[in-house]
C-alpha atoms as a PDB file:
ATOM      1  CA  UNK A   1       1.240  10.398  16.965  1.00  0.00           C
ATOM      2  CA  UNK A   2      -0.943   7.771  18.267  1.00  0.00           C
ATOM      3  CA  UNK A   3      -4.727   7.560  17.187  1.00  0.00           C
ATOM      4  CA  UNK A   4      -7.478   6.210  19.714  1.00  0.00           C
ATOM      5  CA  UNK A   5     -10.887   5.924  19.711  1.00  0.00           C
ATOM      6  CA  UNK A   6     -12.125   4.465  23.037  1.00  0.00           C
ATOM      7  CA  UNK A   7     -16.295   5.971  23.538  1.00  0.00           C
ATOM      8  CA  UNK A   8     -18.554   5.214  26.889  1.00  0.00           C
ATOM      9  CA  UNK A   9     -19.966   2.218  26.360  1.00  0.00           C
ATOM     10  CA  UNK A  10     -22.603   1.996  24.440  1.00  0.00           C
ATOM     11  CA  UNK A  11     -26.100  -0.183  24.889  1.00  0.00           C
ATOM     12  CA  UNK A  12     -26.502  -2.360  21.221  1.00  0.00           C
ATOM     13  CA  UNK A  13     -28.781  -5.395  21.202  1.00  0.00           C
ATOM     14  CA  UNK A  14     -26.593  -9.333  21.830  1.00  0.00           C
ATOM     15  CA  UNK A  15     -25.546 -10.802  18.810  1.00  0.00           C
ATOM     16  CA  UNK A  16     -23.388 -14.272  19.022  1.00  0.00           C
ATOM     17  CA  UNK A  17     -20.141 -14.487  19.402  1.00  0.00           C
ATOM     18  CA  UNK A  18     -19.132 -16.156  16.136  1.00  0.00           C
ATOM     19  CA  UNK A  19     -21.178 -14.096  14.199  1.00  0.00           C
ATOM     20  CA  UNK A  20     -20.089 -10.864  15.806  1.00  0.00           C
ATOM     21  CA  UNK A  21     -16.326 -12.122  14.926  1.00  0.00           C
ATOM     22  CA  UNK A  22     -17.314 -12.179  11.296  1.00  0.00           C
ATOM     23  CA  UNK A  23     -18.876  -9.232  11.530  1.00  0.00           C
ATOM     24  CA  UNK A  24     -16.050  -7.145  13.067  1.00  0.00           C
ATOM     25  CA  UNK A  25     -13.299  -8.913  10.741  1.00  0.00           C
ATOM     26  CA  UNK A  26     -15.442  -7.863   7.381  1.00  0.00           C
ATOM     27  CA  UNK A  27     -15.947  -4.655   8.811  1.00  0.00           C
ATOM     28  CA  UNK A  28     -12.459  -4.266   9.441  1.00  0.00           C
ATOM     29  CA  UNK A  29     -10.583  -5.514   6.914  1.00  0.00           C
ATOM     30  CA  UNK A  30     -12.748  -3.475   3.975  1.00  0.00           C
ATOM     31  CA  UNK A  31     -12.161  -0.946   5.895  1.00  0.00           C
ATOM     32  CA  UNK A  32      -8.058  -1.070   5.366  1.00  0.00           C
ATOM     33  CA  UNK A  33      -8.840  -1.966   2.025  1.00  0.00           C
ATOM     34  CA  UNK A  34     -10.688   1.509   1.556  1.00  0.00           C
ATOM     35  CA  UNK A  35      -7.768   2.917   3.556  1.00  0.00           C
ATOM     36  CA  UNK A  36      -5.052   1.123   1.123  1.00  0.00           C
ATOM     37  CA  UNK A  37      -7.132   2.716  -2.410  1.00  0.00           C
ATOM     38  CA  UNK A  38      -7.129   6.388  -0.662  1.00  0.00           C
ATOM     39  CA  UNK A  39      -3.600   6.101   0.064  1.00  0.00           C
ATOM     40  CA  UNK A  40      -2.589   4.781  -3.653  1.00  0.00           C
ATOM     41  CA  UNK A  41      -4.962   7.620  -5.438  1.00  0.00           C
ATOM     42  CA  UNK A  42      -3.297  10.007  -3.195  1.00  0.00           C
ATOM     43  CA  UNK A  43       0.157   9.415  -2.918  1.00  0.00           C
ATOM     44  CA  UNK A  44       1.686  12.390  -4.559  1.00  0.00           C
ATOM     45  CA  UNK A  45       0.001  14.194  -1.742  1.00  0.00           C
ATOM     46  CA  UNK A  46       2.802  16.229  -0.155  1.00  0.00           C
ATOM     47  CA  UNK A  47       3.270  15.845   3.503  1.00  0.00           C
ATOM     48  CA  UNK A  48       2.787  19.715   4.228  1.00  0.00           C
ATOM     49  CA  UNK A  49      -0.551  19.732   2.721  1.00  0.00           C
ATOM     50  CA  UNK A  50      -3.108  21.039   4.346  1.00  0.00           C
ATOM     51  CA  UNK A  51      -5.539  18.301   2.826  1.00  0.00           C
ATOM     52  CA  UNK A  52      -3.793  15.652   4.634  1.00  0.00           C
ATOM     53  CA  UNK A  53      -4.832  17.841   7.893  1.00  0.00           C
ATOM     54  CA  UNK A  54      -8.543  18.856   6.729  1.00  0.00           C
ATOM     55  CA  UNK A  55      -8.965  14.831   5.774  1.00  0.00           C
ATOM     56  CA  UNK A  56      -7.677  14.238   9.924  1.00  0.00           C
ATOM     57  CA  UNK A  57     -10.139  16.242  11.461  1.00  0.00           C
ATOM     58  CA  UNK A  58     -12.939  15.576   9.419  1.00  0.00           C
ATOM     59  CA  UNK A  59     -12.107  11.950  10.155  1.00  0.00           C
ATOM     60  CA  UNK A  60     -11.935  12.630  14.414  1.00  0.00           C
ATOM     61  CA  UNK A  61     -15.575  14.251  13.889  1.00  0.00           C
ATOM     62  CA  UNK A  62     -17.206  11.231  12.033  1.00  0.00           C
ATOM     63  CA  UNK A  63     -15.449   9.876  14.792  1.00  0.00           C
ATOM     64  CA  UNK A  64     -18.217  11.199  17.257  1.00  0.00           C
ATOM     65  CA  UNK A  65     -20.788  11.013  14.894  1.00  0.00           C
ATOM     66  CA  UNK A  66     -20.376   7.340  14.259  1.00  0.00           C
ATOM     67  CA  UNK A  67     -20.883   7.031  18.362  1.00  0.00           C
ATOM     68  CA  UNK A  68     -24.017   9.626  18.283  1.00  0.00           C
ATOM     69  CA  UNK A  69     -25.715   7.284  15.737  1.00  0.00           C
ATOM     70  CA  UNK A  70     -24.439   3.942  16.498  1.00  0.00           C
ATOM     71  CA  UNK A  71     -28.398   2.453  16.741  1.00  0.00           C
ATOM     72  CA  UNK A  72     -28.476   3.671  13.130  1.00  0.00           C
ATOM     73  CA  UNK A  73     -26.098   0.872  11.931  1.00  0.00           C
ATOM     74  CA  UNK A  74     -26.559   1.134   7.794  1.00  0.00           C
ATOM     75  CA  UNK A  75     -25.580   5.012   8.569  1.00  0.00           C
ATOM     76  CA  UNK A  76     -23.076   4.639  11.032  1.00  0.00           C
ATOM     77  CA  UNK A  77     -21.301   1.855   8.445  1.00  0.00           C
ATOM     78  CA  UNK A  78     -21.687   4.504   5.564  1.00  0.00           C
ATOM     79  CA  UNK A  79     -19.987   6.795   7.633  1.00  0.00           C
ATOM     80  CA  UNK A  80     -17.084   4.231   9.445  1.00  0.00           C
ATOM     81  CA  UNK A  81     -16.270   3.778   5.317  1.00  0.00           C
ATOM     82  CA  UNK A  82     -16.157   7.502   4.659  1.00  0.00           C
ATOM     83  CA  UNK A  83     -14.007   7.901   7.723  1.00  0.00           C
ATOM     84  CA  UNK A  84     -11.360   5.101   6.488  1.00  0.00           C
ATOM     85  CA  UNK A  85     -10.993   7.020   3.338  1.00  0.00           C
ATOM     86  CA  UNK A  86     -10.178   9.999   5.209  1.00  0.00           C
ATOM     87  CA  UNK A  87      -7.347   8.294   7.298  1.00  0.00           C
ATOM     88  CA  UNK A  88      -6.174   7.019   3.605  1.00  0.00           C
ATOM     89  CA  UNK A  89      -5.799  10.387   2.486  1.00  0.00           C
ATOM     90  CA  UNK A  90      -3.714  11.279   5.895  1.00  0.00           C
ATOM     91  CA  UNK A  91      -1.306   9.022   5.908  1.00  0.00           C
ATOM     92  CA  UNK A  92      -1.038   9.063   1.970  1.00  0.00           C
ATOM     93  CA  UNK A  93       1.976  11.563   2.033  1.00  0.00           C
ATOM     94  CA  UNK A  94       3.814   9.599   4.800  1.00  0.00           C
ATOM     95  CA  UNK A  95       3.935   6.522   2.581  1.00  0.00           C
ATOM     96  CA  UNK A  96       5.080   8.581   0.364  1.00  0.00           C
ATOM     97  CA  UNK A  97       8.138   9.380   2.093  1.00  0.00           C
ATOM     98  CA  UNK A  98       9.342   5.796   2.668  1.00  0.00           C
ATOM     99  CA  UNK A  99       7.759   5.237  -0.604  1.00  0.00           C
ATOM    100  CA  UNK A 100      10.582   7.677  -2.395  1.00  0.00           C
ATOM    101  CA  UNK A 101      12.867   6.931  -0.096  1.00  0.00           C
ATOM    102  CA  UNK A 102      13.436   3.318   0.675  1.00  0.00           C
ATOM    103  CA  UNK A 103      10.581   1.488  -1.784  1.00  0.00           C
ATOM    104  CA  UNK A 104       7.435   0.295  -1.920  1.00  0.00           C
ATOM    105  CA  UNK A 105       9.012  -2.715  -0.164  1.00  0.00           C
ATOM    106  CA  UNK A 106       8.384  -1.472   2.971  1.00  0.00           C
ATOM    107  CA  UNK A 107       5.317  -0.542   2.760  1.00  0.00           C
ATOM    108  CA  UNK A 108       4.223  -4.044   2.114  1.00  0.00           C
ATOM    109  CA  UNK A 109       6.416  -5.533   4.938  1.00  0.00           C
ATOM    110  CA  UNK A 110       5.003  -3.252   7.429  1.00  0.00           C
ATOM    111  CA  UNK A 111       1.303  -3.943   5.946  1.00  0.00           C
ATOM    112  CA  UNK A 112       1.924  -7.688   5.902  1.00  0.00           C
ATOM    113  CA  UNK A 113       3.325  -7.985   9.336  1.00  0.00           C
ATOM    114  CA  UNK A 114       0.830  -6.132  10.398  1.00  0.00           C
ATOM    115  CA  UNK A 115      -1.957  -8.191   9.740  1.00  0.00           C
ATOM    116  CA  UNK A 116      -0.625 -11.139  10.281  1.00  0.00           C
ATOM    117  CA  UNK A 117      -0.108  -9.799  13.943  1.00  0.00           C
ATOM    118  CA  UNK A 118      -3.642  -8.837  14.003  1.00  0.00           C
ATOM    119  CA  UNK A 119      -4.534 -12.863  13.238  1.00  0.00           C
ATOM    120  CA  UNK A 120      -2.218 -13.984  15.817  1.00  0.00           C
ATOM    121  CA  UNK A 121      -3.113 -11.750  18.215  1.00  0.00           C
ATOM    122  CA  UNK A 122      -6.686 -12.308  18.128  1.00  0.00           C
ATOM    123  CA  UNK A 123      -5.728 -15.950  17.801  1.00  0.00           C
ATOM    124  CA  UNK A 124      -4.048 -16.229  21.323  1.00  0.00           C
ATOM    125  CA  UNK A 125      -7.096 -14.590  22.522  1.00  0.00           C
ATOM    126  CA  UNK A 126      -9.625 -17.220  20.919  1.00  0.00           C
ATOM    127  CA  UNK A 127      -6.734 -20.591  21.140  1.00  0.00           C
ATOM    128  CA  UNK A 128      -6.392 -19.513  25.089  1.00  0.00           C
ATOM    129  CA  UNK A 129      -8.917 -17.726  26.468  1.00  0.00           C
ATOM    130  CA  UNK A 130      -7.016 -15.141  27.311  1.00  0.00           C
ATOM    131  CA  UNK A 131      -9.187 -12.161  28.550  1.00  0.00           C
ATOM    132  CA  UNK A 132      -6.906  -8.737  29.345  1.00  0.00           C
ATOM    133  CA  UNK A 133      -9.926  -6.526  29.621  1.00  0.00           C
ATOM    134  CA  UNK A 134      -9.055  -5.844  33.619  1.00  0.00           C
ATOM    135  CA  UNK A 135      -6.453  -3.582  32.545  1.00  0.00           C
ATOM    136  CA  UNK A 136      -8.036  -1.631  30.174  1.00  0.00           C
ATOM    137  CA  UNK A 137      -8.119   1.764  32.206  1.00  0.00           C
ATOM    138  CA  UNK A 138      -4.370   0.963  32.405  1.00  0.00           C
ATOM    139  CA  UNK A 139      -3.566   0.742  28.840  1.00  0.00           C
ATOM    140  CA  UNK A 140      -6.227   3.752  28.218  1.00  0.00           C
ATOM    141  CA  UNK A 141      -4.022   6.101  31.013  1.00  0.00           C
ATOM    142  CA  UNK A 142      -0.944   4.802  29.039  1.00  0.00           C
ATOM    143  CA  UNK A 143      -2.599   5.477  25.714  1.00  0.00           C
ATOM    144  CA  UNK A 144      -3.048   9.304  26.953  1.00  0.00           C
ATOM    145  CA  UNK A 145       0.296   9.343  28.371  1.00  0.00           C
ATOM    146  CA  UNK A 146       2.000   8.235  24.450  1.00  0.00           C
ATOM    147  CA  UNK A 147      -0.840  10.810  22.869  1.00  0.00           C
ATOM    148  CA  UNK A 148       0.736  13.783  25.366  1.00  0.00           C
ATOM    149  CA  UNK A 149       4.221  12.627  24.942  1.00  0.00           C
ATOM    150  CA  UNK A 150       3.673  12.269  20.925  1.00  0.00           C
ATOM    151  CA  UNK A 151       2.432  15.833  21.265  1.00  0.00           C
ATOM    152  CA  UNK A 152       5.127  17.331  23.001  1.00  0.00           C
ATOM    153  CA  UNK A 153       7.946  15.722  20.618  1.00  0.00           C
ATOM    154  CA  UNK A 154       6.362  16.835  17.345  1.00  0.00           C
ATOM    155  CA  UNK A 155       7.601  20.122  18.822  1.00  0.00           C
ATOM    156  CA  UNK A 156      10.299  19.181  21.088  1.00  0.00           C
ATOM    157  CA  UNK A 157      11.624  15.962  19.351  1.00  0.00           C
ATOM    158  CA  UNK A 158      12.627  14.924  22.472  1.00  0.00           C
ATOM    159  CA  UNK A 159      11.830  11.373  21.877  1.00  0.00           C
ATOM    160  CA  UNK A 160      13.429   9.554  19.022  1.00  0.00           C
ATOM    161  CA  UNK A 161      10.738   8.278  16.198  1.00  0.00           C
ATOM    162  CA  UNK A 162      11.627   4.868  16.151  1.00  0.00           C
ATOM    163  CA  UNK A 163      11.409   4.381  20.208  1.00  0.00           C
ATOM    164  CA  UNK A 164       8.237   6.139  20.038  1.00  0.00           C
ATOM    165  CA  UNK A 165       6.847   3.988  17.396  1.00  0.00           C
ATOM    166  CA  UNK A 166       8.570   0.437  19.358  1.00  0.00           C
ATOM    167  CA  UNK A 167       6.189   2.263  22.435  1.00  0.00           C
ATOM    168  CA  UNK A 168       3.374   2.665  20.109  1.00  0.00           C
ATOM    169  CA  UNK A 169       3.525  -0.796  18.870  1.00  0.00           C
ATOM    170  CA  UNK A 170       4.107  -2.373  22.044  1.00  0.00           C
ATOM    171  CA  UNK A 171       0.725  -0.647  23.364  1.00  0.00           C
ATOM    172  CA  UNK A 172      -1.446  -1.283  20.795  1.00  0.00           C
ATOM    173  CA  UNK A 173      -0.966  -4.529  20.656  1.00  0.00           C
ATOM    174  CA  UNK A 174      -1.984  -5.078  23.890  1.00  0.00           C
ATOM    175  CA  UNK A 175      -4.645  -3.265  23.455  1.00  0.00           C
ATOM    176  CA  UNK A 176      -5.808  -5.468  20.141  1.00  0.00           C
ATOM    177  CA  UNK A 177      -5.976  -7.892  22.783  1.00  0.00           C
ATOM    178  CA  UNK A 178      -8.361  -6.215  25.197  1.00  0.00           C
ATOM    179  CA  UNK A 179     -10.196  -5.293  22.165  1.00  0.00           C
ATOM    180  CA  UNK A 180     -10.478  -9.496  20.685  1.00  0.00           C
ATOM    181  CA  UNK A 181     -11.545 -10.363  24.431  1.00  0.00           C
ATOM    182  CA  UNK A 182     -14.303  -7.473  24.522  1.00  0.00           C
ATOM    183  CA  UNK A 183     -15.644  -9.587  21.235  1.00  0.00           C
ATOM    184  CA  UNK A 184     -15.059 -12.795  22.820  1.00  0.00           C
ATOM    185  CA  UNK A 185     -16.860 -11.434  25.550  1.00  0.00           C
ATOM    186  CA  UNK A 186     -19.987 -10.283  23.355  1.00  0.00           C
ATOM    187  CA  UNK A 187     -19.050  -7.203  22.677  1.00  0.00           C
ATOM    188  CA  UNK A 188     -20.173  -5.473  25.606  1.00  0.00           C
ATOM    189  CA  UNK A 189     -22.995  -3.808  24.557  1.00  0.00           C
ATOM    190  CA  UNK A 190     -20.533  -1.822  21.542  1.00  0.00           C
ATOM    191  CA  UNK A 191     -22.076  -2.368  17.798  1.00  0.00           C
ATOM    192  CA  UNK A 192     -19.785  -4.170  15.355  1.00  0.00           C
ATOM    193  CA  UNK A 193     -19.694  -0.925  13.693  1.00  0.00           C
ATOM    194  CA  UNK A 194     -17.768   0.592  17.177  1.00  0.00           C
ATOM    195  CA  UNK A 195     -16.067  -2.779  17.873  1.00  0.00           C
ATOM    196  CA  UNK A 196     -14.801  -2.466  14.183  1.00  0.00           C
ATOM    197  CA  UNK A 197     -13.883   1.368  14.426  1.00  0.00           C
ATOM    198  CA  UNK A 198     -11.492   0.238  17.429  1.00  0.00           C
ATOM    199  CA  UNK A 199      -9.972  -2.939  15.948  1.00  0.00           C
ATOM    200  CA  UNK A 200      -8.952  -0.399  12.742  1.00  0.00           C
ATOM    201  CA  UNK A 201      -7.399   2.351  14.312  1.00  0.00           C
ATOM    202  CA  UNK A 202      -5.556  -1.088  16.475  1.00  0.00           C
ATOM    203  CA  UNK A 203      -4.357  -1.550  13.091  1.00  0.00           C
ATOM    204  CA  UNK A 204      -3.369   1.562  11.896  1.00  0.00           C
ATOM    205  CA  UNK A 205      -1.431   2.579  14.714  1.00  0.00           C
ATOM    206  CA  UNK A 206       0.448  -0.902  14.335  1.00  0.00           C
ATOM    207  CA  UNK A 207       1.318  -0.711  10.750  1.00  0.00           C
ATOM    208  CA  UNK A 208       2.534   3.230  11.089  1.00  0.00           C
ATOM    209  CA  UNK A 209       5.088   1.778  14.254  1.00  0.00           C
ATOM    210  CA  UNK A 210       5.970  -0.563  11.896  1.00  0.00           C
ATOM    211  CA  UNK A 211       6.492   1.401   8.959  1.00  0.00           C
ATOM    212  CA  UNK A 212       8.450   3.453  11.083  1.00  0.00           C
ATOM    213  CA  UNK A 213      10.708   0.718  12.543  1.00  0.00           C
ATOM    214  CA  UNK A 214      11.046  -1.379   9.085  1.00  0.00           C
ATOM    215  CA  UNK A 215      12.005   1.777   7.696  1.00  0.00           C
ATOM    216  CA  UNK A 216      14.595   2.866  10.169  1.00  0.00           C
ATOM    217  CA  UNK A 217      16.498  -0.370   9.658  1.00  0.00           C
ATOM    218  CA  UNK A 218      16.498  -0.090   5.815  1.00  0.00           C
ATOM    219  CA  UNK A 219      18.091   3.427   6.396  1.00  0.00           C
ATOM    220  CA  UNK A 220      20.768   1.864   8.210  1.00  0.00           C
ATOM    221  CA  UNK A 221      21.821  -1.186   6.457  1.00  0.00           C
END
């Protein structure tokens, strides 16, 4: 199922562009890394634990919290760190799975492809000047549309994983690319911290589709 996190926008003070880049790409990419650790010190976690679940809803309400106290940016990093542990420790058991059953291989494919998208992504936004942020109440009514529908298959299964994930993937990259013009743009009066938060769950959605895809087609070679 499809994570979001997409808050009113928020008032922060300008910062310039270049420096708000580096700012959001740190941010970012220690978060993963934080997210990568959690997931190795808890891969024996069994999918039906409940941890997995208390770790997902803890991480929705820092969430909110990281919104509420987004002026307070040393505390509102703190807690965007805490909060990428979390997600480590929820998808933990579903590495595990292709872990056990395919390899570790996968795992890195989907991971590398995965950022490397990220880089070209936010490079075609940079190299061109491409600016998609016009249609970002589209791909937010289209992001509620794949939460409902990923809702309604975990108990209906009417919609096979690997389509859902080729829908998931397909949306969030366009939204990574809303989400590198909104920087491009200056943010829009979102903190790195917020601009960050977005750009990882981007991520995270990405390498799950792809996790999910890559390990499809290993099952059936």
């Amino acid at each position: 199922m499809a994570l979001s996190y997409r808050q009113p926008q928020a008032f922060a003070p300008a910062i310039p562009v270049q420096s708000l880049l580096a700012q959001v790409l740190g941010i970012t990419a220690l978060g993963l890394l934080v997210t990568a650790v959690a997931a190795y010190l808890c891969q024996g976690l069994a999918r039906a634990s409940p941890l997995g679940w208390v770790a997902f809803i803890a991480g929705l309400g820092l969430l909110f919290a990281i919104h509420a106290i987004r002026n307070n940016e040393p505390l509102a990093l703190l807690l965007y760190y805490v909060f990428t542990f979390l997600m480590g420790v929820w998808i933990a058991p579903v590495i595990g799975v292709y872990v056990r059953a395919i390899g570790p291989g996968v795992v890195v494919e989907a991971a590398t492809t995965t950022g490397l998208g990220m880089l070209a992504l936010g490079a075609i936004v940079y190299g061109t000047g491409l600016d998609l942020r016009r249609f970002s109440g589209i791909a937010m009514g289209a992001l509620l549309a794949l939460v409902l529908v990923g809702i309604v298959s975990i108990f209906t299964h009417w919609i096979h994983p690997t389509v859902y994930a080729w829908l998931t993937l397909a949306l969030f990259s366009f939204i990574t690319l809303i989400d590198f013009a909104r920087i491009r743009a200056g943010a829009q009066g979102y903190t790195p911290v917020q601009i960050a938060v977005q750009l990882y769950l981007d991520a995270i959605n990405i390498f799950l589709a792809l996790l999910t895809i890559f390990g499809s087609r290993s099952r059936s070679d």
